[in-house]
PDB file of N, CA and C in Angstrom:
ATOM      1  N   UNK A   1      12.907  -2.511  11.745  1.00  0.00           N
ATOM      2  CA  UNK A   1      12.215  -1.518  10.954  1.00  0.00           C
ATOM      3  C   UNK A   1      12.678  -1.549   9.499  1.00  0.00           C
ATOM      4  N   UNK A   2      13.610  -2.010   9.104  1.00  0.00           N
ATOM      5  CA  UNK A   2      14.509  -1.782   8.151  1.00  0.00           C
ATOM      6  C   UNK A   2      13.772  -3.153   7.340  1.00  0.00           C
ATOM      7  N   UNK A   3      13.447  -3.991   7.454  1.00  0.00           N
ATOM      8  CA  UNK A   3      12.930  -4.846   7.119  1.00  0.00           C
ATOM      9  C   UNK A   3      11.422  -4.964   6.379  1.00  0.00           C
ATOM     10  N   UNK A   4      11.169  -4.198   7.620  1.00  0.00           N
ATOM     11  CA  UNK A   4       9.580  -3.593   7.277  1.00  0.00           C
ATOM     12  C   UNK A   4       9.594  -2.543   6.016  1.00  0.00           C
ATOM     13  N   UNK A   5      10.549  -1.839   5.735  1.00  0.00           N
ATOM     14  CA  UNK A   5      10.456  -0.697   4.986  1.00  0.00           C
ATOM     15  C   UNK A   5      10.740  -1.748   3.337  1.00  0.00           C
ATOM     16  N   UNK A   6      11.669  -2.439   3.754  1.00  0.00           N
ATOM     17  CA  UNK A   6      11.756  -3.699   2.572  1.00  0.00           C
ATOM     18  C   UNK A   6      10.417  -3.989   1.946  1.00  0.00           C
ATOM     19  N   UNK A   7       9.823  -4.584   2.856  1.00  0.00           N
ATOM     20  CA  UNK A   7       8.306  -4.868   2.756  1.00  0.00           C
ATOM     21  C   UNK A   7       7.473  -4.409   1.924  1.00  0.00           C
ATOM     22  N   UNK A   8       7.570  -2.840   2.383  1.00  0.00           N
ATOM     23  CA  UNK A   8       6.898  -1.792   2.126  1.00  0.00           C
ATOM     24  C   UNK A   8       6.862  -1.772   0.532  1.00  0.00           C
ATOM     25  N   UNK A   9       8.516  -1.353   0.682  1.00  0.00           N
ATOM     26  CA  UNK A   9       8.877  -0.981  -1.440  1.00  0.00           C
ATOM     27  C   UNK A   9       8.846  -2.090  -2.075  1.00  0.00           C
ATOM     28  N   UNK A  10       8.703  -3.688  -1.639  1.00  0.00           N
ATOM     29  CA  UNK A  10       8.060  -4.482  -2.749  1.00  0.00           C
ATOM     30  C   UNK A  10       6.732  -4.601  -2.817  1.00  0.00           C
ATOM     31  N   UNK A  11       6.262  -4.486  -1.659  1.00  0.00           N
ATOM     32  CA  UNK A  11       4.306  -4.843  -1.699  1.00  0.00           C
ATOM     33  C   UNK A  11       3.848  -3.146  -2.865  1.00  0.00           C
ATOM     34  N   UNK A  12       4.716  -1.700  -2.817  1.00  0.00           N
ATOM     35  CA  UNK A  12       4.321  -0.820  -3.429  1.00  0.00           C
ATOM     36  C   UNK A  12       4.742  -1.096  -5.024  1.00  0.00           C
ATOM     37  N   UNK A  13       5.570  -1.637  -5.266  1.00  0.00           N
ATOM     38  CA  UNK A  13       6.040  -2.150  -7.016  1.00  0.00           C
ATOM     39  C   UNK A  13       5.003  -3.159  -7.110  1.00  0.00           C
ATOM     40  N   UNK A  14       4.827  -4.299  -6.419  1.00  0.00           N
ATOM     41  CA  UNK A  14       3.847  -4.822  -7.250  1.00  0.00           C
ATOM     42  C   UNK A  14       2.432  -4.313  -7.516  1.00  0.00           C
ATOM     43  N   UNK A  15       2.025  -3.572  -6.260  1.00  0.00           N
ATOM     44  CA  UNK A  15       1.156  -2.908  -6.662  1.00  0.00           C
ATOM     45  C   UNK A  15       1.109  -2.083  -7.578  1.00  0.00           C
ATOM     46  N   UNK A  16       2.216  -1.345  -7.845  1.00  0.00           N
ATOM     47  CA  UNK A  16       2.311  -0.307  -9.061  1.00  0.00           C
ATOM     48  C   UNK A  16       2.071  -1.190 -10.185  1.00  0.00           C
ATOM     49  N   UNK A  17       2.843  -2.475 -10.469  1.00  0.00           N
ATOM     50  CA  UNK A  17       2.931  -3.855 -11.977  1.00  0.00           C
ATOM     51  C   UNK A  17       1.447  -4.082 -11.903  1.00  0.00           C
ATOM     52  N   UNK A  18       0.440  -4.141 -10.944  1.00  0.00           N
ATOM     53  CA  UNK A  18      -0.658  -4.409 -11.438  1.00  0.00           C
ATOM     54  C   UNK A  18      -1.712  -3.315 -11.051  1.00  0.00           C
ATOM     55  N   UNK A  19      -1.328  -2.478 -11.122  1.00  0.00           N
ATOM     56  CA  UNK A  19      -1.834  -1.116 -11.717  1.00  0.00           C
ATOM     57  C   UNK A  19      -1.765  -1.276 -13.083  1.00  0.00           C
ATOM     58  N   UNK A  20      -0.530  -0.709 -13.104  1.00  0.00           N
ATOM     59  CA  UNK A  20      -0.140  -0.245 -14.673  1.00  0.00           C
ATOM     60  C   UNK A  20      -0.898  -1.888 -16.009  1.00  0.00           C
ATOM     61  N   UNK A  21      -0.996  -2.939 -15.107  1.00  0.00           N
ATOM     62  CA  UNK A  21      -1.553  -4.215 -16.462  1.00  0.00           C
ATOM     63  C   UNK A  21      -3.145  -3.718 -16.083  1.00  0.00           C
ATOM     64  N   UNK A  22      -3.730  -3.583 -14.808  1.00  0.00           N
ATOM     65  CA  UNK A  22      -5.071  -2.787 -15.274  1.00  0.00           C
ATOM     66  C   UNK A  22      -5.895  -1.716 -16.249  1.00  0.00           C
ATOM     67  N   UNK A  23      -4.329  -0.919 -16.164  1.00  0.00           N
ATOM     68  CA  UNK A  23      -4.742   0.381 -17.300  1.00  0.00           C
ATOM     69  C   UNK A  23      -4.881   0.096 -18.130  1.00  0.00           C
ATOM     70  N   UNK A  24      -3.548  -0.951 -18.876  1.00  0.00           N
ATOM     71  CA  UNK A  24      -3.775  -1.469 -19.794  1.00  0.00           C
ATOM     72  C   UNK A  24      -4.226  -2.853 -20.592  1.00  0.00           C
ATOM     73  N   UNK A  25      -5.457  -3.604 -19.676  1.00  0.00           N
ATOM     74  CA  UNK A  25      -5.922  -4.953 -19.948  1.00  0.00           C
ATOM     75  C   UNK A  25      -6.715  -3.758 -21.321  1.00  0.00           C
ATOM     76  N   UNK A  26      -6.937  -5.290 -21.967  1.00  0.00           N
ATOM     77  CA  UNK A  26      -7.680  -4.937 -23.485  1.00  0.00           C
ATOM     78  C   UNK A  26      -9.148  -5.505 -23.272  1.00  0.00           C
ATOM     79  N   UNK A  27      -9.378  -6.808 -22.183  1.00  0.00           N
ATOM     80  CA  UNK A  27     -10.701  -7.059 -22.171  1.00  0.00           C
ATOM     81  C   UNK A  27     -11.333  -6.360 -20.953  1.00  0.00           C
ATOM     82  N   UNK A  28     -12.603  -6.429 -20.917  1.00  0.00           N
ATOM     83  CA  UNK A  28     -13.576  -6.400 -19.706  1.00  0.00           C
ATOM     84  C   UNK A  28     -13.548  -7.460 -18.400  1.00  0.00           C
ATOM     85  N   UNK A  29     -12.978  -8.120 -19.328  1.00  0.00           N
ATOM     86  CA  UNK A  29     -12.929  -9.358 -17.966  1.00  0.00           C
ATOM     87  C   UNK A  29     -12.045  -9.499 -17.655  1.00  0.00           C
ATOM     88  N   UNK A  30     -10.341  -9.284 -18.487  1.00  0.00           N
ATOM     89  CA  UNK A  30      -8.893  -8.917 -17.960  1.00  0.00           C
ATOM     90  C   UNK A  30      -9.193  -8.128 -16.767  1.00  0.00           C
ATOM     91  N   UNK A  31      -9.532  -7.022 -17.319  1.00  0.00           N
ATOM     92  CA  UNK A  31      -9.554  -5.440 -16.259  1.00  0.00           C
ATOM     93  C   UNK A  31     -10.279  -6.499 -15.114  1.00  0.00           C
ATOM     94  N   UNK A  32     -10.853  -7.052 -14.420  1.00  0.00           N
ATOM     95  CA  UNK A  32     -12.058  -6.921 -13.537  1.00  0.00           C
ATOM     96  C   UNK A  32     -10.830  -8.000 -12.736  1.00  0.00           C
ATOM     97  N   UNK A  33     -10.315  -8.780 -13.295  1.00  0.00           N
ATOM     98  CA  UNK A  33      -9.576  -9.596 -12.743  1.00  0.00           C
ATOM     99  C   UNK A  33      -8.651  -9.241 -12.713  1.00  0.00           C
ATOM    100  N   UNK A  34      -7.882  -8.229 -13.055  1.00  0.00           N
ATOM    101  CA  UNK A  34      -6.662  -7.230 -12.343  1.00  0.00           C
ATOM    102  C   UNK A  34      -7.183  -5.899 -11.149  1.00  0.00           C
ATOM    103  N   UNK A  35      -8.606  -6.036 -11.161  1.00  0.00           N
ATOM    104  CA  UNK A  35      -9.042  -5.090 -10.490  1.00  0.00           C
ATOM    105  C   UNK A  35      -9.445  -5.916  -9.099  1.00  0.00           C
ATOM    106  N   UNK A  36      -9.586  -7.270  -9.147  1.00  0.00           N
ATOM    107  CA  UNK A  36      -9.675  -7.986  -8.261  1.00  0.00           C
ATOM    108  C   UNK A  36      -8.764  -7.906  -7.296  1.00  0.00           C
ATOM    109  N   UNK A  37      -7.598  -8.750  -7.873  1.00  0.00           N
ATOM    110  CA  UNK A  37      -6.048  -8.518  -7.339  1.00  0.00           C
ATOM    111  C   UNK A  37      -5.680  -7.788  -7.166  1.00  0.00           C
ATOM    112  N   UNK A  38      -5.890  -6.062  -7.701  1.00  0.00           N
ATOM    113  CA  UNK A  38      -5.355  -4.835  -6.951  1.00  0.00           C
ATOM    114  C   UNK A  38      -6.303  -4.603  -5.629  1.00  0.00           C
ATOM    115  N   UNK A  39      -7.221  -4.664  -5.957  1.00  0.00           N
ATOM    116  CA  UNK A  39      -8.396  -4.607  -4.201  1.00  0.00           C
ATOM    117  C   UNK A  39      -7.338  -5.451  -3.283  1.00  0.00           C
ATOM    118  N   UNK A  40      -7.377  -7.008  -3.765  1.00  0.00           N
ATOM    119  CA  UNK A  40      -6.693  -7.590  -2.183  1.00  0.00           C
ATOM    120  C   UNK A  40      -5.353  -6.825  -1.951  1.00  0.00           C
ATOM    121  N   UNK A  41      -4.356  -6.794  -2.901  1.00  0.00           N
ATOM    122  CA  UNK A  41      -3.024  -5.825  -2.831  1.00  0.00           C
ATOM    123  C   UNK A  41      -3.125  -4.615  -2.013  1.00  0.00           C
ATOM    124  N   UNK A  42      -4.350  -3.782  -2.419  1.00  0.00           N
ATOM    125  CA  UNK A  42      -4.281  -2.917  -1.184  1.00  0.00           C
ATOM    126  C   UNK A  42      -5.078  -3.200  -0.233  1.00  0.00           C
ATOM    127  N   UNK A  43      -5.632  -3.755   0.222  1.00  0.00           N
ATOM    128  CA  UNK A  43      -6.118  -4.239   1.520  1.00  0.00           C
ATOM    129  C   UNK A  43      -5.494  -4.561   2.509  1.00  0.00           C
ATOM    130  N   UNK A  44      -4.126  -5.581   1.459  1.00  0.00           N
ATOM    131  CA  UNK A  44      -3.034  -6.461   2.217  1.00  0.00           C
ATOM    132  C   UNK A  44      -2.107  -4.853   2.587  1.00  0.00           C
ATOM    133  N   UNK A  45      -1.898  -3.815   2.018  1.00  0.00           N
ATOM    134  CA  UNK A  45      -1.174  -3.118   2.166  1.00  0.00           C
ATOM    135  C   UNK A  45      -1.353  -1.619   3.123  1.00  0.00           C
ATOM    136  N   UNK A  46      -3.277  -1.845   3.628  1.00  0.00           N
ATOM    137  CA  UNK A  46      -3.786  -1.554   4.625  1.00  0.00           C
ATOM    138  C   UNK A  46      -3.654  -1.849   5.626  1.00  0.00           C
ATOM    139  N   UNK A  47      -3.338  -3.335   5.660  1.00  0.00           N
ATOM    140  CA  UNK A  47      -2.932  -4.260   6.808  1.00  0.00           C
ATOM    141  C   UNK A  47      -1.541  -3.734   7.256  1.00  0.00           C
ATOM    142  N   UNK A  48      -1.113  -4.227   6.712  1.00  0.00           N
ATOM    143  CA  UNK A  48       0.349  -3.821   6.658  1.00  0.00           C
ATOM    144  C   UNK A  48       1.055  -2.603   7.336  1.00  0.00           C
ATOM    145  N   UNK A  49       0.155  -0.896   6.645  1.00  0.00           N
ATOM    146  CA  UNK A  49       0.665   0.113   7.225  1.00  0.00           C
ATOM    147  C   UNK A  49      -0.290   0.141   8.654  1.00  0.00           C
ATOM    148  N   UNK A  50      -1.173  -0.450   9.066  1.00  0.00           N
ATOM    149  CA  UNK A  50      -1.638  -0.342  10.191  1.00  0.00           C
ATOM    150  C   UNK A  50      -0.702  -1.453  11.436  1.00  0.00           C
ATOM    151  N   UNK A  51      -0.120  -2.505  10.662  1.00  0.00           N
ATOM    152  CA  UNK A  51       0.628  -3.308  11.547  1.00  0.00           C
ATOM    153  C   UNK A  51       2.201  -2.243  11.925  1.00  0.00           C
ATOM    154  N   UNK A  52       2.490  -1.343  10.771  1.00  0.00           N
ATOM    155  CA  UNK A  52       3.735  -0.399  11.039  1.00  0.00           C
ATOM    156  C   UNK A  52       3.445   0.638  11.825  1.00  0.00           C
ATOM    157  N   UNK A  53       2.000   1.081  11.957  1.00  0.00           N
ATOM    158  CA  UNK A  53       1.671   2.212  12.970  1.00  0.00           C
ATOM    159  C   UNK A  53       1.840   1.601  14.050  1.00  0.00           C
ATOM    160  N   UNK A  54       1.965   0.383  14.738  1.00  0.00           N
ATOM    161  CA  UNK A  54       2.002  -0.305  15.852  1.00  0.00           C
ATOM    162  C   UNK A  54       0.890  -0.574  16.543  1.00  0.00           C
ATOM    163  N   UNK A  55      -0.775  -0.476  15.850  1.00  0.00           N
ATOM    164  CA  UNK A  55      -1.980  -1.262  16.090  1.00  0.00           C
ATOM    165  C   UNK A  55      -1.885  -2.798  16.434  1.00  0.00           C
ATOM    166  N   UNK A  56      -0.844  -3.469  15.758  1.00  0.00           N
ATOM    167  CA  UNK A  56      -0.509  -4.715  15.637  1.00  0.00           C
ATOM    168  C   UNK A  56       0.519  -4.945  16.308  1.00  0.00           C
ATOM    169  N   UNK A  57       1.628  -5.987  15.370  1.00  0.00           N
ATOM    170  CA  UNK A  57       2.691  -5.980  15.809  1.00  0.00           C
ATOM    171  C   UNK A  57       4.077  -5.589  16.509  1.00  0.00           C
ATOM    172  N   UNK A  58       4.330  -4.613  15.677  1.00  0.00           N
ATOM    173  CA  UNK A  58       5.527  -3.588  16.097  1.00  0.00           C
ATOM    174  C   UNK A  58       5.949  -2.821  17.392  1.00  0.00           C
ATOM    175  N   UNK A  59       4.175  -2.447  17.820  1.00  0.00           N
ATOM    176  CA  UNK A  59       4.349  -1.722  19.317  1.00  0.00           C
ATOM    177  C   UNK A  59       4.819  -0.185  18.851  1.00  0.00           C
ATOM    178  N   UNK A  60       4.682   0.087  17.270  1.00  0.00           N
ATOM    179  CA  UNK A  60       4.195   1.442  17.055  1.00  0.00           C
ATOM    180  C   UNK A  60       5.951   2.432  18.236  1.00  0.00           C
ATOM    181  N   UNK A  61       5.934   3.531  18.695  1.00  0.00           N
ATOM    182  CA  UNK A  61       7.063   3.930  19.387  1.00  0.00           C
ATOM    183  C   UNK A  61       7.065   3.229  21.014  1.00  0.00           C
ATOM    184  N   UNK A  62       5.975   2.511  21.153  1.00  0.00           N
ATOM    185  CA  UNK A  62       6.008   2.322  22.812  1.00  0.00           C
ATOM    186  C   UNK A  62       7.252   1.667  22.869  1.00  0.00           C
ATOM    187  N   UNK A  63       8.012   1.641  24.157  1.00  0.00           N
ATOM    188  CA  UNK A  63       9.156   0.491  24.485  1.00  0.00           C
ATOM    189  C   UNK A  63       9.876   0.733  23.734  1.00  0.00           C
ATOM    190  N   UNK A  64      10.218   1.707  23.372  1.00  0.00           N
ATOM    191  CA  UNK A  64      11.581   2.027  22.297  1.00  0.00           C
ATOM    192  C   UNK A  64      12.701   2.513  23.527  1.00  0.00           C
ATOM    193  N   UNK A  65      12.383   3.171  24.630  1.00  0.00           N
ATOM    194  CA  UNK A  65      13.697   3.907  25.270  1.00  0.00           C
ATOM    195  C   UNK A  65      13.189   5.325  25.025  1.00  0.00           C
ATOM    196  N   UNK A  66      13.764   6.103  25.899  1.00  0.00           N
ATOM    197  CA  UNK A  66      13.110   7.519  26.415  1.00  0.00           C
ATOM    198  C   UNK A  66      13.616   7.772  24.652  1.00  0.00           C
ATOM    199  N   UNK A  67      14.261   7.766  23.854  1.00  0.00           N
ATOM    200  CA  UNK A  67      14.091   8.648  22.267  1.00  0.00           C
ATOM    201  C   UNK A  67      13.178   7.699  21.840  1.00  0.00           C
ATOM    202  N   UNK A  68      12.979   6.793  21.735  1.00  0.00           N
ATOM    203  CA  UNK A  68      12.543   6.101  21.024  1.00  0.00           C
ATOM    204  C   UNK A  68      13.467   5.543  19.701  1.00  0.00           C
ATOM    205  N   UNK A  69      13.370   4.675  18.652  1.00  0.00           N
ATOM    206  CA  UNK A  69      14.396   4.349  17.811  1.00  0.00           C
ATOM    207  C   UNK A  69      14.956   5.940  16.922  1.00  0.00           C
ATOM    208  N   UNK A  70      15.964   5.103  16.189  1.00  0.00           N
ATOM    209  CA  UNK A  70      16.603   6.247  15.577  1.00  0.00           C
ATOM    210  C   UNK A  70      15.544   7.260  14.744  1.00  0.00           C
ATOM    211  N   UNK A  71      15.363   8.440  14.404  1.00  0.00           N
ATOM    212  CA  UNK A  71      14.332   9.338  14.248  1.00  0.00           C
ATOM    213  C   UNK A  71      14.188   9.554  12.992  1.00  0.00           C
ATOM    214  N   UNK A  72      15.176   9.438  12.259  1.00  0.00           N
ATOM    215  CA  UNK A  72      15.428   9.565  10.881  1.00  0.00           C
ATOM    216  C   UNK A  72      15.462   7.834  10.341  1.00  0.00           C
ATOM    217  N   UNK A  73      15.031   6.938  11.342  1.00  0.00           N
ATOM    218  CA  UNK A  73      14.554   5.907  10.681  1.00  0.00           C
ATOM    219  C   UNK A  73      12.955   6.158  10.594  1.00  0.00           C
ATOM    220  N   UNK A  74      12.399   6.485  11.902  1.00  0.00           N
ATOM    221  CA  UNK A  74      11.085   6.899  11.744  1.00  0.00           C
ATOM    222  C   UNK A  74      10.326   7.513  10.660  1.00  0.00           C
ATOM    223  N   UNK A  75      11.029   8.700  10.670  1.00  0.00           N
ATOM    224  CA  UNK A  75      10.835   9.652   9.415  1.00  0.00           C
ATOM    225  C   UNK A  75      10.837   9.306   8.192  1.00  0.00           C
ATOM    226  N   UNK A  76      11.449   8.129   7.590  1.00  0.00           N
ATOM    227  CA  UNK A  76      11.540   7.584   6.760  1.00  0.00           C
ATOM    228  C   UNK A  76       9.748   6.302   6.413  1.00  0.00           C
ATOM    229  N   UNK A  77      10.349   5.471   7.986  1.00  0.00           N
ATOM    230  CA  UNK A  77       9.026   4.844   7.536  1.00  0.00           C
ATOM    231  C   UNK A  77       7.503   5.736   7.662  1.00  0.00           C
ATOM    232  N   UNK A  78       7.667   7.243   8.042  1.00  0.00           N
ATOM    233  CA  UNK A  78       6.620   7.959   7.791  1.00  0.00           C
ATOM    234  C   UNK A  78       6.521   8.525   6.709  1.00  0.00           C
ATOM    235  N   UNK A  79       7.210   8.647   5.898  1.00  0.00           N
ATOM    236  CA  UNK A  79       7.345   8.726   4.283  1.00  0.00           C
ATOM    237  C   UNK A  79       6.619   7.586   3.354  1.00  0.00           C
ATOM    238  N   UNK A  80       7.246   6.597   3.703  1.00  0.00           N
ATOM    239  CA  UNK A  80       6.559   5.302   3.445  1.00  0.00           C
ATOM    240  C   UNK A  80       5.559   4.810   3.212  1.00  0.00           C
ATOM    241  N   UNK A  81       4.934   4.964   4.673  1.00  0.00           N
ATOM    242  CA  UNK A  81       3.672   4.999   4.822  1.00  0.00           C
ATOM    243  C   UNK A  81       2.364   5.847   4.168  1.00  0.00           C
ATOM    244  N   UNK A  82       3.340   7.524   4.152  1.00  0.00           N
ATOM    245  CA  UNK A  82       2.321   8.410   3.656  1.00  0.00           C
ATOM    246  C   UNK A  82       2.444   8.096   2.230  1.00  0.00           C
ATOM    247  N   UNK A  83       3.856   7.864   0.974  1.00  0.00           N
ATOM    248  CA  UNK A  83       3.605   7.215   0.000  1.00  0.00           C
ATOM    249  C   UNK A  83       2.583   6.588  -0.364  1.00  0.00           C
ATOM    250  N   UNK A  84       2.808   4.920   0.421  1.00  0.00           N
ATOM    251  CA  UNK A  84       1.585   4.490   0.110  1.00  0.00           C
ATOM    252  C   UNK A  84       0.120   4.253   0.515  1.00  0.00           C
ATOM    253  N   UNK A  85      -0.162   5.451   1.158  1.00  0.00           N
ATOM    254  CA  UNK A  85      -1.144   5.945   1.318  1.00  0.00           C
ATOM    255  C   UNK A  85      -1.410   6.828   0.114  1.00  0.00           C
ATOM    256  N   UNK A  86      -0.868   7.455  -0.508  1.00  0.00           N
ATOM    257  CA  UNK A  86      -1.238   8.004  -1.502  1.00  0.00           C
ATOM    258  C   UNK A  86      -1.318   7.356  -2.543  1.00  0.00           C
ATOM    259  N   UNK A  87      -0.525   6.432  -3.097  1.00  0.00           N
ATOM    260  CA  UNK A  87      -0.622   5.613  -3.958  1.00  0.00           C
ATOM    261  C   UNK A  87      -1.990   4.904  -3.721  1.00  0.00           C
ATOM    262  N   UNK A  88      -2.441   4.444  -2.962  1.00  0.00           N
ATOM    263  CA  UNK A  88      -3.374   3.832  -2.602  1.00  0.00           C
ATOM    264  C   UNK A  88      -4.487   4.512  -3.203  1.00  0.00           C
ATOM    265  N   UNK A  89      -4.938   5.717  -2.944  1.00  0.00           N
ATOM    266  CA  UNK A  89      -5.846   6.685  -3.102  1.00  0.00           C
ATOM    267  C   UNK A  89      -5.778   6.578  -4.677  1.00  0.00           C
ATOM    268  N   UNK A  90      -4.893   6.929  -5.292  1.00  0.00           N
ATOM    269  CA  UNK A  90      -4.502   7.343  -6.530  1.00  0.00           C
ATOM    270  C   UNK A  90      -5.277   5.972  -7.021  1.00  0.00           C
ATOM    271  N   UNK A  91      -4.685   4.717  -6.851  1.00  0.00           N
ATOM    272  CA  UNK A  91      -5.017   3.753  -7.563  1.00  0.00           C
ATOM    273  C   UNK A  91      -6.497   3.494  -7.392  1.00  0.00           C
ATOM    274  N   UNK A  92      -7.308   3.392  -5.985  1.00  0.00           N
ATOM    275  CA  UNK A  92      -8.504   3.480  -6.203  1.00  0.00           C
ATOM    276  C   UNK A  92      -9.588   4.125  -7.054  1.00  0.00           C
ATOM    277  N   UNK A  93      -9.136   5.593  -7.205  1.00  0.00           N
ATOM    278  CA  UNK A  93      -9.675   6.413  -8.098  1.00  0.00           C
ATOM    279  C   UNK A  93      -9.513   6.207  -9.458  1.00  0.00           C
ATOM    280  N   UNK A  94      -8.513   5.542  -9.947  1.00  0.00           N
ATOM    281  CA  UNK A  94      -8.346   5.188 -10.825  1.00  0.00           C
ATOM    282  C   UNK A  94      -9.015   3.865 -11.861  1.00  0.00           C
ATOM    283  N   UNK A  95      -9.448   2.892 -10.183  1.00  0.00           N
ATOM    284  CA  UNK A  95     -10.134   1.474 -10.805  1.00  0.00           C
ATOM    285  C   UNK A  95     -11.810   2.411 -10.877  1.00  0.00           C
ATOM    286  N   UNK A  96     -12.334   3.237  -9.965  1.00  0.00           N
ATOM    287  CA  UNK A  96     -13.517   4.014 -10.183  1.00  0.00           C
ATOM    288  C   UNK A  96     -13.387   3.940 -11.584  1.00  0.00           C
ATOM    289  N   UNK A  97     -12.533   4.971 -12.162  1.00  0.00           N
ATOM    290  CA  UNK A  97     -12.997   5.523 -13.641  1.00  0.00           C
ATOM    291  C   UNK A  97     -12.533   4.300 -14.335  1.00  0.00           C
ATOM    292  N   UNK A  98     -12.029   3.353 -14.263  1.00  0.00           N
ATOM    293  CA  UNK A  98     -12.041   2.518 -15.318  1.00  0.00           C
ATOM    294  C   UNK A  98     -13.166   1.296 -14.953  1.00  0.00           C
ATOM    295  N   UNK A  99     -14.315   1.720 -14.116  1.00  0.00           N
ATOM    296  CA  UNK A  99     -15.547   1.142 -13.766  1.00  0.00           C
ATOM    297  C   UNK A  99     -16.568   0.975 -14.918  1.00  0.00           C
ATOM    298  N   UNK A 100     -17.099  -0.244 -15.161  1.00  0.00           N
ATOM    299  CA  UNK A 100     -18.010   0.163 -16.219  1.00  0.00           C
ATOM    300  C   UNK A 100     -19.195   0.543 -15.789  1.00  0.00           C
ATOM    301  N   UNK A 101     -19.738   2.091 -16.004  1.00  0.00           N
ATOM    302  CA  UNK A 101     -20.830   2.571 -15.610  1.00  0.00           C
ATOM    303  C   UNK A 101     -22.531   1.089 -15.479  1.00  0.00           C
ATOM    304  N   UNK A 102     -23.041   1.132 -14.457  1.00  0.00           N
ATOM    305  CA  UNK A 102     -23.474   0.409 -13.786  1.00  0.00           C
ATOM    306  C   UNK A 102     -25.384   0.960 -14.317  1.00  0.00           C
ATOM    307  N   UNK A 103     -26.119   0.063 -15.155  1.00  0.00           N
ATOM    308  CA  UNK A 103     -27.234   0.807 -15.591  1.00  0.00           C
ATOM    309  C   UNK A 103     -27.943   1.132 -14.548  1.00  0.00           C
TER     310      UNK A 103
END
């Protein structure tokens, strides 16, 4: 799990580094091509928190042992997760308004 949470806080910095060069590209065609690469970034990072819910890989709490793993590791990667879930949100709304209105 500890590994995964690794994961987590670099796939969320780079996403934040190409956020923050979206806000501030100077062209139309910079922006669209940092807006590119933030789409797959969070997609990949959709993937990702759905492979940590245990849809995928992990097995999610099944087969942990009647507690299941340590709880305050849990709690943590449920922090994590809800982070970047919010980040996520945030940044989408954000490539919206820096959309060029569409005639």
């Amino acid at each position: 799990m500890a590994g995964s949470m690794e994961r987590m806080d670099t796939h969320m910095k780079t996403m934040r580094e190409t956020h923050e060069k979206m806000m501030q590209a100077k062209s139309p065609s910079e922006r669209e091509a940092l807006m590119a690469m933030h789409r797959k970034q969070m997609k990949d990072g959709l993937t990702m928190m759905g492979d940590m819910a245990g849809m995928k890989g992990m097995g999610g709490m099944h087969g942990m042992g009647p507690m299941g793993s340590d709880m305050a590791m849990r709690h943590q990667m449920m922090e994590r997760r809800m982070e970047m879930m919010h980040s996520t949100m945030q940044m989408m709304m954000d490539q919206m308004l820096q959309a060029p209105a569409k005639p």
